[in-house]
Structure formats: structure tokens, C-alpha cells
N, C-alpha and C. Protein backbone atom coordinates (compact mmCIF):
# COMPACT_ATOMS: atom_id res chain seq x y z
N UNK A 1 -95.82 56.94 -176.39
CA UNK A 1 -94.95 57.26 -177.49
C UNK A 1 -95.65 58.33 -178.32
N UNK A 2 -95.02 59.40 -178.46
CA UNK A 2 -95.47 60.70 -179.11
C UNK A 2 -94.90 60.63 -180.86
N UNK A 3 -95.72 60.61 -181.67
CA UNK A 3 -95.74 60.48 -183.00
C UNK A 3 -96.25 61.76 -183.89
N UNK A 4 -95.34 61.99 -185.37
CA UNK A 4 -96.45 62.54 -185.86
C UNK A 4 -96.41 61.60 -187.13
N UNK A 5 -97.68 61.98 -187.66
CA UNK A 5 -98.70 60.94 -188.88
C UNK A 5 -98.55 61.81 -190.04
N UNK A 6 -97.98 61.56 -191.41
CA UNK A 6 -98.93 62.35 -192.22
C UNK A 6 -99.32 61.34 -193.22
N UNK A 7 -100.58 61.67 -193.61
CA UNK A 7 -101.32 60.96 -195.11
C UNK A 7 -101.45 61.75 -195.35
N UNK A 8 -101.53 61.68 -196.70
CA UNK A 8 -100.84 62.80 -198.28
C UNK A 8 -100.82 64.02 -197.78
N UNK A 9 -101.68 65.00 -197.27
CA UNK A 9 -101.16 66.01 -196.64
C UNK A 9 -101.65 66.74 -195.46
N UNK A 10 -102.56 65.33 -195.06
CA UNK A 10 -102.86 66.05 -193.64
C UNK A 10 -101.97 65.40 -192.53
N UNK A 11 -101.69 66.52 -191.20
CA UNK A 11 -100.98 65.73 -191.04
C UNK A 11 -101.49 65.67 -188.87
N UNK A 12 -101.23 65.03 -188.19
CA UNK A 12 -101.54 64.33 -186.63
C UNK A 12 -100.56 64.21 -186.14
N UNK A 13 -101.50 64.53 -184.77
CA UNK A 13 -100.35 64.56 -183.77
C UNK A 13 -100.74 62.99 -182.90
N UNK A 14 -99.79 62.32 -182.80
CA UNK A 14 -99.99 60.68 -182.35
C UNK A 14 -99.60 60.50 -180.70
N UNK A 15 -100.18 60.34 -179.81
CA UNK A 15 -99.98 59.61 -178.66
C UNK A 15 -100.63 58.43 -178.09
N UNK A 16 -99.89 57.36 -178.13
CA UNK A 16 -99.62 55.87 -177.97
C UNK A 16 -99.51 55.57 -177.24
N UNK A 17 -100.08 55.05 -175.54
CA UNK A 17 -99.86 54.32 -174.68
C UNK A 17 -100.56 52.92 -174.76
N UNK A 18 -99.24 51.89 -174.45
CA UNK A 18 -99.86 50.54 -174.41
C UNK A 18 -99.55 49.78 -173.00
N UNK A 19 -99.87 49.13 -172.57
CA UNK A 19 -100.41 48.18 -171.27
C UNK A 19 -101.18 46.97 -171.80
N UNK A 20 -99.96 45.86 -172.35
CA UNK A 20 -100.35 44.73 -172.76
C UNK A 20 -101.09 44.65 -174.19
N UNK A 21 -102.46 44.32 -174.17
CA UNK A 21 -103.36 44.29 -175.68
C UNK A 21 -103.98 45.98 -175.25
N UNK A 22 -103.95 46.39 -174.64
CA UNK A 22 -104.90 47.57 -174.59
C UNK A 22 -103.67 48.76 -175.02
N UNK A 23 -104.37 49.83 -175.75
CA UNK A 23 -104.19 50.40 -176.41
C UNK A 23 -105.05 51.53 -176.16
N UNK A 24 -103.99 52.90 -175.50
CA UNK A 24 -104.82 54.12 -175.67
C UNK A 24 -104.21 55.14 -176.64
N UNK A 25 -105.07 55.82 -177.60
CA UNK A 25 -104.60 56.39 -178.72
C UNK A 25 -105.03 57.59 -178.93
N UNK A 26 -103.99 58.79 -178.95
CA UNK A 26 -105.06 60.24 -179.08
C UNK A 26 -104.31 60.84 -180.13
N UNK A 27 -105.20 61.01 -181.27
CA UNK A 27 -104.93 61.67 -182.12
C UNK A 27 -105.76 62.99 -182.43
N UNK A 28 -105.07 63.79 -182.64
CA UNK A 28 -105.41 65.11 -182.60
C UNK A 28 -106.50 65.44 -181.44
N UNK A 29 -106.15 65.09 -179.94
CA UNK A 29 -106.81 65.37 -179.08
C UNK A 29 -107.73 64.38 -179.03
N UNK A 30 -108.32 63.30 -180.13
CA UNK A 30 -109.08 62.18 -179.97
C UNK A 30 -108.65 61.49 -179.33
N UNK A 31 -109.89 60.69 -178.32
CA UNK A 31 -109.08 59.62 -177.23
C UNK A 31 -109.70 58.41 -177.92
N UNK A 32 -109.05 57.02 -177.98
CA UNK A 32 -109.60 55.83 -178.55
C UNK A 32 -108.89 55.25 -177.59
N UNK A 33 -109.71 53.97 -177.09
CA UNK A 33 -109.52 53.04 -175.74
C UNK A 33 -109.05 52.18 -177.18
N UNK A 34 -108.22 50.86 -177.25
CA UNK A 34 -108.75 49.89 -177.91
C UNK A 34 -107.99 48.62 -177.30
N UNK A 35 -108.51 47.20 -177.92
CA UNK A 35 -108.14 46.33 -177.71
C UNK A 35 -107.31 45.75 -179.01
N UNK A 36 -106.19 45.47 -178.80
CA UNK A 36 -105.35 45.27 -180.35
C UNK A 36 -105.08 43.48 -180.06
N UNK A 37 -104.73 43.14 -181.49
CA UNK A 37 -103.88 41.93 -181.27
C UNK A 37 -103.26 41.51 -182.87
N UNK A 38 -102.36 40.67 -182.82
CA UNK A 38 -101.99 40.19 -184.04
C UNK A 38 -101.98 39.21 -184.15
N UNK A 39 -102.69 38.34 -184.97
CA UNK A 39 -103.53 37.16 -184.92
C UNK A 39 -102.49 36.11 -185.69
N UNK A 40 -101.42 37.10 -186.62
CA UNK A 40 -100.54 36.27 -187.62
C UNK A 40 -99.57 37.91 -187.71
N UNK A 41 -98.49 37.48 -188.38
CA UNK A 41 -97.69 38.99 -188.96
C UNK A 41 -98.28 39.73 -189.46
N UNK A 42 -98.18 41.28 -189.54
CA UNK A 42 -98.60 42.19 -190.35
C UNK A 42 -100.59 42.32 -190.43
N UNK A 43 -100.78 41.81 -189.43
CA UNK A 43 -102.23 41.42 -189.38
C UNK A 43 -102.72 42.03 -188.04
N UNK A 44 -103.45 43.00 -188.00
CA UNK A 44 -103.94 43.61 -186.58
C UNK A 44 -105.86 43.62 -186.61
N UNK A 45 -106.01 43.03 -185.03
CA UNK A 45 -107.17 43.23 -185.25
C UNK A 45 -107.61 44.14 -184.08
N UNK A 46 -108.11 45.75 -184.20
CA UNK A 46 -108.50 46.27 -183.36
C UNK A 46 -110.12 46.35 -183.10
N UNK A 47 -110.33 46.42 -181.56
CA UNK A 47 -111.81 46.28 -181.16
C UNK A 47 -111.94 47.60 -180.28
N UNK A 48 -113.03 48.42 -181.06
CA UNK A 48 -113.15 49.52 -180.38
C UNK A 48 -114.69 49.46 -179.95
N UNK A 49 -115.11 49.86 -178.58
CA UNK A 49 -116.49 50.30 -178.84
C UNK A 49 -117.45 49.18 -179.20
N UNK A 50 -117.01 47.82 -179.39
CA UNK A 50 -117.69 46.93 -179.56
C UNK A 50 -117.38 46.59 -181.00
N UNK A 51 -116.78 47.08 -181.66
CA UNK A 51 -116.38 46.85 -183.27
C UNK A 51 -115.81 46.57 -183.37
N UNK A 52 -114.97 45.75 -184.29
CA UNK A 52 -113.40 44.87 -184.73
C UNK A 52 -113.35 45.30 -186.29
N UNK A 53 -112.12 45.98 -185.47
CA UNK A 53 -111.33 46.55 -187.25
C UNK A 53 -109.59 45.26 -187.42
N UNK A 54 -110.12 45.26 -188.78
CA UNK A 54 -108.85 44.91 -189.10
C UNK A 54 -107.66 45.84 -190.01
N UNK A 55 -107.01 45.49 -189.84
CA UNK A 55 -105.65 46.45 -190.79
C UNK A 55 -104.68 45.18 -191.23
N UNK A 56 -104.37 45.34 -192.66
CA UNK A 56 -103.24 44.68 -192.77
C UNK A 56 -102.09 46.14 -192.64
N UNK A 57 -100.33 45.56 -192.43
CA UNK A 57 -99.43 46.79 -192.58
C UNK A 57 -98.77 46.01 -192.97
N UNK A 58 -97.57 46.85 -193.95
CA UNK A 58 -96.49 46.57 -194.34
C UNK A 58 -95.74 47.70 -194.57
N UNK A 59 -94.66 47.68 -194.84
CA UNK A 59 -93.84 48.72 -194.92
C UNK A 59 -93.61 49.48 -196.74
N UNK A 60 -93.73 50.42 -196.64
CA UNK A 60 -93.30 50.55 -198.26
C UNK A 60 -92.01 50.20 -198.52
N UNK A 61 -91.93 50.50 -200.04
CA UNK A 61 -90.97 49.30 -200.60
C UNK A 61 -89.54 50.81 -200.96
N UNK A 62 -90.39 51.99 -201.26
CA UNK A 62 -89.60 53.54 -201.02
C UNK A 62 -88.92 53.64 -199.80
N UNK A 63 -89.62 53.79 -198.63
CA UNK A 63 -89.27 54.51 -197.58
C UNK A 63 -89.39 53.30 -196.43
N UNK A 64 -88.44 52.95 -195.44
CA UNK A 64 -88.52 52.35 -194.44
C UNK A 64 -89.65 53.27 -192.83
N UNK A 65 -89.57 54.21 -193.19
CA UNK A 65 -90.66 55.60 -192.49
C UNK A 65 -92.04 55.71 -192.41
N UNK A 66 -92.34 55.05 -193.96
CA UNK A 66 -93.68 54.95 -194.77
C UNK A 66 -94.03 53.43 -194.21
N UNK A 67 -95.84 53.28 -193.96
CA UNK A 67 -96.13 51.99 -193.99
C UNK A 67 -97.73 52.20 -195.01
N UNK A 68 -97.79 51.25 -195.24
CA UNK A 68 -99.22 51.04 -196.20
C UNK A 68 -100.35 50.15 -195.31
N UNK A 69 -101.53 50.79 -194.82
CA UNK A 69 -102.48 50.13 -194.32
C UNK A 69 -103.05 50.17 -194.87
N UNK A 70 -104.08 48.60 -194.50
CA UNK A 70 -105.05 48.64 -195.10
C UNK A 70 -106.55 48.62 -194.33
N UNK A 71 -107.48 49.06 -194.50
CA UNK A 71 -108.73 48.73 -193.77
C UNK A 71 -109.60 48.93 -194.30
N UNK A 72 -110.83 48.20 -193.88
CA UNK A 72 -112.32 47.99 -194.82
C UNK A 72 -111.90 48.31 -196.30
N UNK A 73 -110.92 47.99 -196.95
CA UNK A 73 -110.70 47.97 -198.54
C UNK A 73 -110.68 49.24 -198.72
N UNK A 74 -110.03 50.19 -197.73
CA UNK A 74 -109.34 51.40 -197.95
C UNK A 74 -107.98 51.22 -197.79
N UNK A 75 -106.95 52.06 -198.31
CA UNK A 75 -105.46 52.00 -198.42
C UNK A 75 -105.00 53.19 -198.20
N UNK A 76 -104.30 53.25 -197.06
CA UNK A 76 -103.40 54.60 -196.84
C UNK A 76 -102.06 54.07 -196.69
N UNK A 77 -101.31 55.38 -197.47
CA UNK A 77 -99.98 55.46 -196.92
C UNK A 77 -99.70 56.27 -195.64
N UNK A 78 -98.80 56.15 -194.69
CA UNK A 78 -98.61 56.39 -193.40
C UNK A 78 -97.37 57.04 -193.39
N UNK A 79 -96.66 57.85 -193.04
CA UNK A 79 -95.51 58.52 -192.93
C UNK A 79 -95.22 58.84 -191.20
N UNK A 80 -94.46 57.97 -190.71
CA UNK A 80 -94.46 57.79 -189.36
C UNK A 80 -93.23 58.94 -188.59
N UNK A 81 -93.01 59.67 -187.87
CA UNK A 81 -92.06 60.68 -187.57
C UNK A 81 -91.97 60.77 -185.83
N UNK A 82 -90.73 60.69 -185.70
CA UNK A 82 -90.82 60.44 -184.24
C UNK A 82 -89.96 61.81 -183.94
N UNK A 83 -91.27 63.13 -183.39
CA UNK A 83 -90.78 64.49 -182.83
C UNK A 83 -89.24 64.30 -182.49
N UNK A 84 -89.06 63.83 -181.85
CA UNK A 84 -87.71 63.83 -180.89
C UNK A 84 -86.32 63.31 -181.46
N UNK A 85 -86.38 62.20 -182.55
CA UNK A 85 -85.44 62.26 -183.34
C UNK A 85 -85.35 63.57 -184.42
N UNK A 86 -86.07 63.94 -184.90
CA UNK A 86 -86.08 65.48 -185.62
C UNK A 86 -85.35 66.11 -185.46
N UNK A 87 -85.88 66.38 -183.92
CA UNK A 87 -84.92 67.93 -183.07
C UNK A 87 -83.79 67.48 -183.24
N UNK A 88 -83.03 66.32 -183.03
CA UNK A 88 -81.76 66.18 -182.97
C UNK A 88 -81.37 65.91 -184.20
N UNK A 89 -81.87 66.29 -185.41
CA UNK A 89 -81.00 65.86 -186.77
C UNK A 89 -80.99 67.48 -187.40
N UNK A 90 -79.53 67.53 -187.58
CA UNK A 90 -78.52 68.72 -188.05
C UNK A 90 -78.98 68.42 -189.60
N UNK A 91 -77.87 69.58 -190.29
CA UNK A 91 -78.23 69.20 -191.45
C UNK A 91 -76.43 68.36 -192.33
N UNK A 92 -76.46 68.37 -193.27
CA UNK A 92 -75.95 67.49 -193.68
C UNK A 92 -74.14 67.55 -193.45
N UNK A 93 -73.86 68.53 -193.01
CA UNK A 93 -72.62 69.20 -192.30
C UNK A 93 -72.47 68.76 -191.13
N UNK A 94 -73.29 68.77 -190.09
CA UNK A 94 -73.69 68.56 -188.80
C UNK A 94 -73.40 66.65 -188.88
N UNK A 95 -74.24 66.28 -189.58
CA UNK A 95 -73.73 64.92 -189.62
C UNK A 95 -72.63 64.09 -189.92
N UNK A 96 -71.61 65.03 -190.95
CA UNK A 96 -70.76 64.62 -191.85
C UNK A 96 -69.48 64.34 -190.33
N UNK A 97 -69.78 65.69 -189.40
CA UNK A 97 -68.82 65.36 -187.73
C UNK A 97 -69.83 64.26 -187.01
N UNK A 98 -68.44 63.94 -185.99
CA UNK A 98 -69.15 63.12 -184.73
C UNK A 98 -69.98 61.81 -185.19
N UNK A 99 -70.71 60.96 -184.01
CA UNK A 99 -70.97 60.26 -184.68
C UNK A 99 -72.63 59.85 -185.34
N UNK A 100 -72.87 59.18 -185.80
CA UNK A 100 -73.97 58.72 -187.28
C UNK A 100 -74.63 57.17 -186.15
N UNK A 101 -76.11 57.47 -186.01
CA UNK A 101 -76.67 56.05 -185.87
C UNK A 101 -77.54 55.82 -186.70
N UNK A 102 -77.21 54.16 -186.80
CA UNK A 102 -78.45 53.66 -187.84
C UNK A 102 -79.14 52.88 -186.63
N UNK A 103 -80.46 53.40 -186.77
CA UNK A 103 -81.66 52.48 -186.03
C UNK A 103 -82.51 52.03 -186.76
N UNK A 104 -83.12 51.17 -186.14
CA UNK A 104 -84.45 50.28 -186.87
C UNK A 104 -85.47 51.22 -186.55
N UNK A 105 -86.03 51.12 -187.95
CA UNK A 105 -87.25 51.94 -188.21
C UNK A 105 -88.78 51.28 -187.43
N UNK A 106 -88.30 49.90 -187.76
CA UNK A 106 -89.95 48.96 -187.25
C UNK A 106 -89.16 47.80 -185.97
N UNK A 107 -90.38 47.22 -185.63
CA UNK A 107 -89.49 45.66 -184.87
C UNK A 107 -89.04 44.60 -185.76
N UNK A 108 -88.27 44.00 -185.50
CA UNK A 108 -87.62 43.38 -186.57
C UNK A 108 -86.66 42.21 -186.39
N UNK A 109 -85.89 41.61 -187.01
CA UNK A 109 -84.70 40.52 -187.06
C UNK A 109 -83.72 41.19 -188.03
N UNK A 110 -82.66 40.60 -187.39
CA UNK A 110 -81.37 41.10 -187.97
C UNK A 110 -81.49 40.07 -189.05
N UNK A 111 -81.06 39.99 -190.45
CA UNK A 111 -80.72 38.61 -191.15
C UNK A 111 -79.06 38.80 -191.57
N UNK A 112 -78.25 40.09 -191.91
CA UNK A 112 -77.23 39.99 -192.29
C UNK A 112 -76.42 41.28 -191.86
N UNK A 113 -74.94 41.29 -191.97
CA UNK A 113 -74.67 42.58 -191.15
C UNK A 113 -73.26 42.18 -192.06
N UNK A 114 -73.87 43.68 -193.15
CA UNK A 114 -72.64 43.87 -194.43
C UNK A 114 -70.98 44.24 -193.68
N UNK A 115 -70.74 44.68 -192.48
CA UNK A 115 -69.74 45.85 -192.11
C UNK A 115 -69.26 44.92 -190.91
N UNK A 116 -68.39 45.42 -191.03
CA UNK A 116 -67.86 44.90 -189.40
C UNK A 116 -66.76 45.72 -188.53
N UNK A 117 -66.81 46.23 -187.61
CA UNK A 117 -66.89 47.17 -186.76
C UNK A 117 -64.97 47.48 -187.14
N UNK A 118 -64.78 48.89 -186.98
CA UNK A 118 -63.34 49.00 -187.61
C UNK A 118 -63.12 49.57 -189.25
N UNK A 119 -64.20 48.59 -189.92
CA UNK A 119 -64.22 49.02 -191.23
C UNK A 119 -64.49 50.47 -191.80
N UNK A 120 -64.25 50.71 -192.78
CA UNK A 120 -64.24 52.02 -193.57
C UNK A 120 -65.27 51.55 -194.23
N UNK A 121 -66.46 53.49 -194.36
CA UNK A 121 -67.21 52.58 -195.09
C UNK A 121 -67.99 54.13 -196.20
N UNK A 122 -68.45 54.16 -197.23
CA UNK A 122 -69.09 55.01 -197.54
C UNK A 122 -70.01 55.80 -197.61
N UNK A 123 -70.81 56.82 -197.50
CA UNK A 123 -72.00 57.10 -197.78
C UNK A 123 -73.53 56.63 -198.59
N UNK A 124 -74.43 55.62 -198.38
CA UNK A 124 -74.89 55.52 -198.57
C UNK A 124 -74.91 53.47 -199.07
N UNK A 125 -73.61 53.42 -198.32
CA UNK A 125 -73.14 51.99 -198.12
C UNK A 125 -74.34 51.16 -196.95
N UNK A 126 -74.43 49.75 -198.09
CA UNK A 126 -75.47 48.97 -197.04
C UNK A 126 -74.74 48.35 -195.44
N UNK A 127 -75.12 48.60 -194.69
CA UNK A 127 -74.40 47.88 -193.02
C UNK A 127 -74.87 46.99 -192.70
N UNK A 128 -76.21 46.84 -192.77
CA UNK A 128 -76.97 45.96 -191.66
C UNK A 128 -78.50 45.65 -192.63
N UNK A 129 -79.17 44.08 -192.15
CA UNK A 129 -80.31 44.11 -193.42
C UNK A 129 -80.91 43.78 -191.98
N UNK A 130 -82.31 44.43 -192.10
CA UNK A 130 -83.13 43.85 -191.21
C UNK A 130 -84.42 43.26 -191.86
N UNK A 131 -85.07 42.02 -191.41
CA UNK A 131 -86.40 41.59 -191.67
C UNK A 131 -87.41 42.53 -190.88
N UNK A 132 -88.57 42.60 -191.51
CA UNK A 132 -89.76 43.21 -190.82
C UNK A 132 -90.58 43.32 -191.68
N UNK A 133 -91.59 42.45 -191.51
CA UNK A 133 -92.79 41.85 -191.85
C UNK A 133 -92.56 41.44 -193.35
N UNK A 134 -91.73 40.27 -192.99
CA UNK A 134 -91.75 39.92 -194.07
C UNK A 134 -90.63 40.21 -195.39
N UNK A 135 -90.43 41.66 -194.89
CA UNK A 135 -89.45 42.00 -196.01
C UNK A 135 -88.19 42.33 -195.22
N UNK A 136 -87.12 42.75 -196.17
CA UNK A 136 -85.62 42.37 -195.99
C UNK A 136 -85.70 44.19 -196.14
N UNK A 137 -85.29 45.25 -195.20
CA UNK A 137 -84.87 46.68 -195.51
C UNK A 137 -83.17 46.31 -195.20
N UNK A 138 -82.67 47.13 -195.87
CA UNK A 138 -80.93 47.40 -196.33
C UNK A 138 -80.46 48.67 -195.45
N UNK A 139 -80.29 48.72 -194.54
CA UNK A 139 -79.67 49.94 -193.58
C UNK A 139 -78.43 50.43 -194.14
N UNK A 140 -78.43 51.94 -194.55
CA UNK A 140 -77.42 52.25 -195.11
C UNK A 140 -77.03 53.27 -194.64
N UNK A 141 -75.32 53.56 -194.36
CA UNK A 141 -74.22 54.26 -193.67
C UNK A 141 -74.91 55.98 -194.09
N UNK A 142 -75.21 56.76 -193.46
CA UNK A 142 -75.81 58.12 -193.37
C UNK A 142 -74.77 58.79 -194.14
N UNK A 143 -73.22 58.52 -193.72
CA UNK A 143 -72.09 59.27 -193.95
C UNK A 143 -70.53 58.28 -194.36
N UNK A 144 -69.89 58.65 -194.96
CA UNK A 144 -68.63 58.09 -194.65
C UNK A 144 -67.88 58.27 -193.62
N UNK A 145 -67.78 57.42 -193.32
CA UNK A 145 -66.64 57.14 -192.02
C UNK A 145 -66.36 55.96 -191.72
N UNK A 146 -66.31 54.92 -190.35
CA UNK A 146 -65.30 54.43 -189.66
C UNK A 146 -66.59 53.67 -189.27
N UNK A 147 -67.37 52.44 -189.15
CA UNK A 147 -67.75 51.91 -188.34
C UNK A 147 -67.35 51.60 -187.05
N UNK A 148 -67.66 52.01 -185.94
CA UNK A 148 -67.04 52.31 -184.62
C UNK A 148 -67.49 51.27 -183.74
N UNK A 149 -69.30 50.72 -184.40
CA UNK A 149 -69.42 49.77 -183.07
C UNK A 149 -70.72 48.93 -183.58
N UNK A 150 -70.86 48.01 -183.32
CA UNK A 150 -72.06 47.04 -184.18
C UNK A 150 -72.89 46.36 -182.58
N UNK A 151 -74.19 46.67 -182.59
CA UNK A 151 -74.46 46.73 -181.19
C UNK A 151 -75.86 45.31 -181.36
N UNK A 152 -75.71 44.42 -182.26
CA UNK A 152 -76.47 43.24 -182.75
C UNK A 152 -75.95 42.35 -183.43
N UNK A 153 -76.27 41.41 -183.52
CA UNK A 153 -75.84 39.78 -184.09
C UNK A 153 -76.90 39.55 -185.02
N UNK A 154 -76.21 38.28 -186.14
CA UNK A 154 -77.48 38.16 -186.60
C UNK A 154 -78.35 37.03 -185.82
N UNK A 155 -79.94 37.39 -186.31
CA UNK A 155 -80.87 36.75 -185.67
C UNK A 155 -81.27 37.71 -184.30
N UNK A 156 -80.68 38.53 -183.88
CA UNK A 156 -81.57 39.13 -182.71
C UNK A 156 -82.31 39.74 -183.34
N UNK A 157 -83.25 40.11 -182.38
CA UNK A 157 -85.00 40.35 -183.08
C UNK A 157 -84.40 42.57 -182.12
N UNK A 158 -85.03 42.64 -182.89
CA UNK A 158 -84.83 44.56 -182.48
C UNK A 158 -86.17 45.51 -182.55
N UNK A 159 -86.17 46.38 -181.75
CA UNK A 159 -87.53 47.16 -181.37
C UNK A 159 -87.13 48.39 -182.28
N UNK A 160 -88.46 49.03 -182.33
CA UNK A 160 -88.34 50.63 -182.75
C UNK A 160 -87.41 51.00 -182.65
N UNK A 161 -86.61 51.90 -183.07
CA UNK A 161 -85.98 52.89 -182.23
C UNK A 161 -84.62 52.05 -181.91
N UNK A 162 -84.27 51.06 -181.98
CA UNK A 162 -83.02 50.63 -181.42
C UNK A 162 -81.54 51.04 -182.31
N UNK A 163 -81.01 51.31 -181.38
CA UNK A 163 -79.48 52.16 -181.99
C UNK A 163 -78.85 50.24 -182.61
N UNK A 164 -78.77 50.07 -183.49
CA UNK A 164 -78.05 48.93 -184.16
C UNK A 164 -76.45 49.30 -184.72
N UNK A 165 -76.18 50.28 -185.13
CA UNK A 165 -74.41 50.83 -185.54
C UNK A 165 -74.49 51.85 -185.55
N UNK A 166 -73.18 52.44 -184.87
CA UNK A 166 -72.77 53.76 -184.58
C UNK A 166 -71.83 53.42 -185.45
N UNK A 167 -71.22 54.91 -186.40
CA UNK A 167 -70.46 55.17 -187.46
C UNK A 167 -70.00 56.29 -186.58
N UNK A 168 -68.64 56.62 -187.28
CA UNK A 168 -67.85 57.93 -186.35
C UNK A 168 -67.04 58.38 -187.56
């Protein structure tokens, strides 16, 4: 999975391959082997090199994009960007045609699903609430239009990246 990173203003280029607990990670051309695990939610413990780092994460409370780590009693904010959704986002014209997906930003559980498929709905209207780590994010309609298709229930659990409602 090809990522880019920025903290406050520097910013990385992220590639992510995983195969179970192992974890290969190259950032800015850096290669890191590691061994990951999550011992409880929001709780990672990576072993590199013979060392064990921990991180707590959570998501900011601003941006569903943004996460806040923590390690050795340092704190970064994280601004997570996935190249490839980019390229495909027009600008606000471009979106206003055709149709609008809302995806999950993190992995997650559905807990409530404001809309129901058919409905009319507004710009900046809540659709869908997802849990993830802990907290409740409010997925909200990109554009006005037509909810066209609701592609989750509540209680299913959802990955990165998953298309959850198409708007038209």
C-alpha cells in the first residue's frame, strides 16, 4: 500500500507491505523489516532490530485523515493520503456530476446508518457513523443528491478504503 505522510511540514513517501505480523516499511527509500502486533485497540507494539516500540493511535477529533501517535512520550500528528484517491478527485464541479463515494477512512464498525438508499439528501448531511478505535466518526454526503446505494449494515466491521455509499 503506497501512502503519503505529512507531519507539520515534512512530508514521505509510504510503502507498506504486510504478510501476517510482519511488516515491511519504506519510507523515503528507508527499508524497516518489523514485527507488529496489537496487544489491545489502538495499541501497537513494533519490534525492530531487536527493539520494541510502542505507539498508541487514535484518530483526531478534526480530521478523520489525521491520526495522533504516540511514542516514547513523543506525539505526532499524522496526515495519511492515499496517492491514488487524489488523482481521481475533481474539483468541486466535477463532483457536484455523477456519482459521490463515502469510504472509511480507518478499519472500523458500522454503529448507525442516518440515510437510506432512495433518499434525498444534502451536502454535508451525516449518512453513515462508523466506530474506530473507540470513537464514533459521522460520514457526511460530499454533495447533494440521491442516495443510490448503501453497500453495509449495521455492525459489519469495514477496512480502509471500503466504498460504504454511493450518492448520485
Amino acid at each position: 500500500m503506497k501512502l503519503q505522510a505529512e507531519i507539520g511540514s515534512d512530508k514521505y513517501e509510504v510503502d507498506i507491505q504486510r504478510d501476517g505480523r510482519r511488516v515491511v516499511a519504506n519510507i523515503d527509500g528507508r527499508e524497516y523489516e518489523l514485527d507488529v502486533s496489537e496487544p489491545e485497540p489502538n495499541v501497537y507494539l513494533l519490534k525492530h532490530e531487536g527493539k520494541i516500540f510502542e505507539a498508541f493511535v487514535s484518530p483526531t477529533k478534526t480530521d478523520p485523515g489525521e491520526i495522533d501517535v504516540s511514542v516514547r512520550n513523543e506525539q505526532f500528528e499524522i496526515k495519511l493520503f492515499d496517492p491514488k484517491r487524489l488523482r481521481g478527485a475533481g474539483s468541486d464541479t466535477a463532483a457536484a456530476e455523477g456519482i459521490a463515494e463515502i469510504r472509511s477512512a480507518m478499519p472500523g464498525k458500522i454503529v448507525r446508518i442516518l440515510a437510506e438508499a432512495g433518499e434525498d439528501v444534502e451536502k454535508g448531511q451525516g449518512i453513515i457513523v462508523v466506530e474506530a478505535m473507540k470513537m464514533q466518526n459521522e460520514l457526511k454526503s460530499p454533495k447533494t443528491g440521491v442516495v443510490k446505494e448503501i453497500r453495509v449494515g449495521v455492525d459489519s466491521t469495514v477496512s480502509s478504503g471500503d466504498i460504504l455509499v454511493t450518492i448520485e
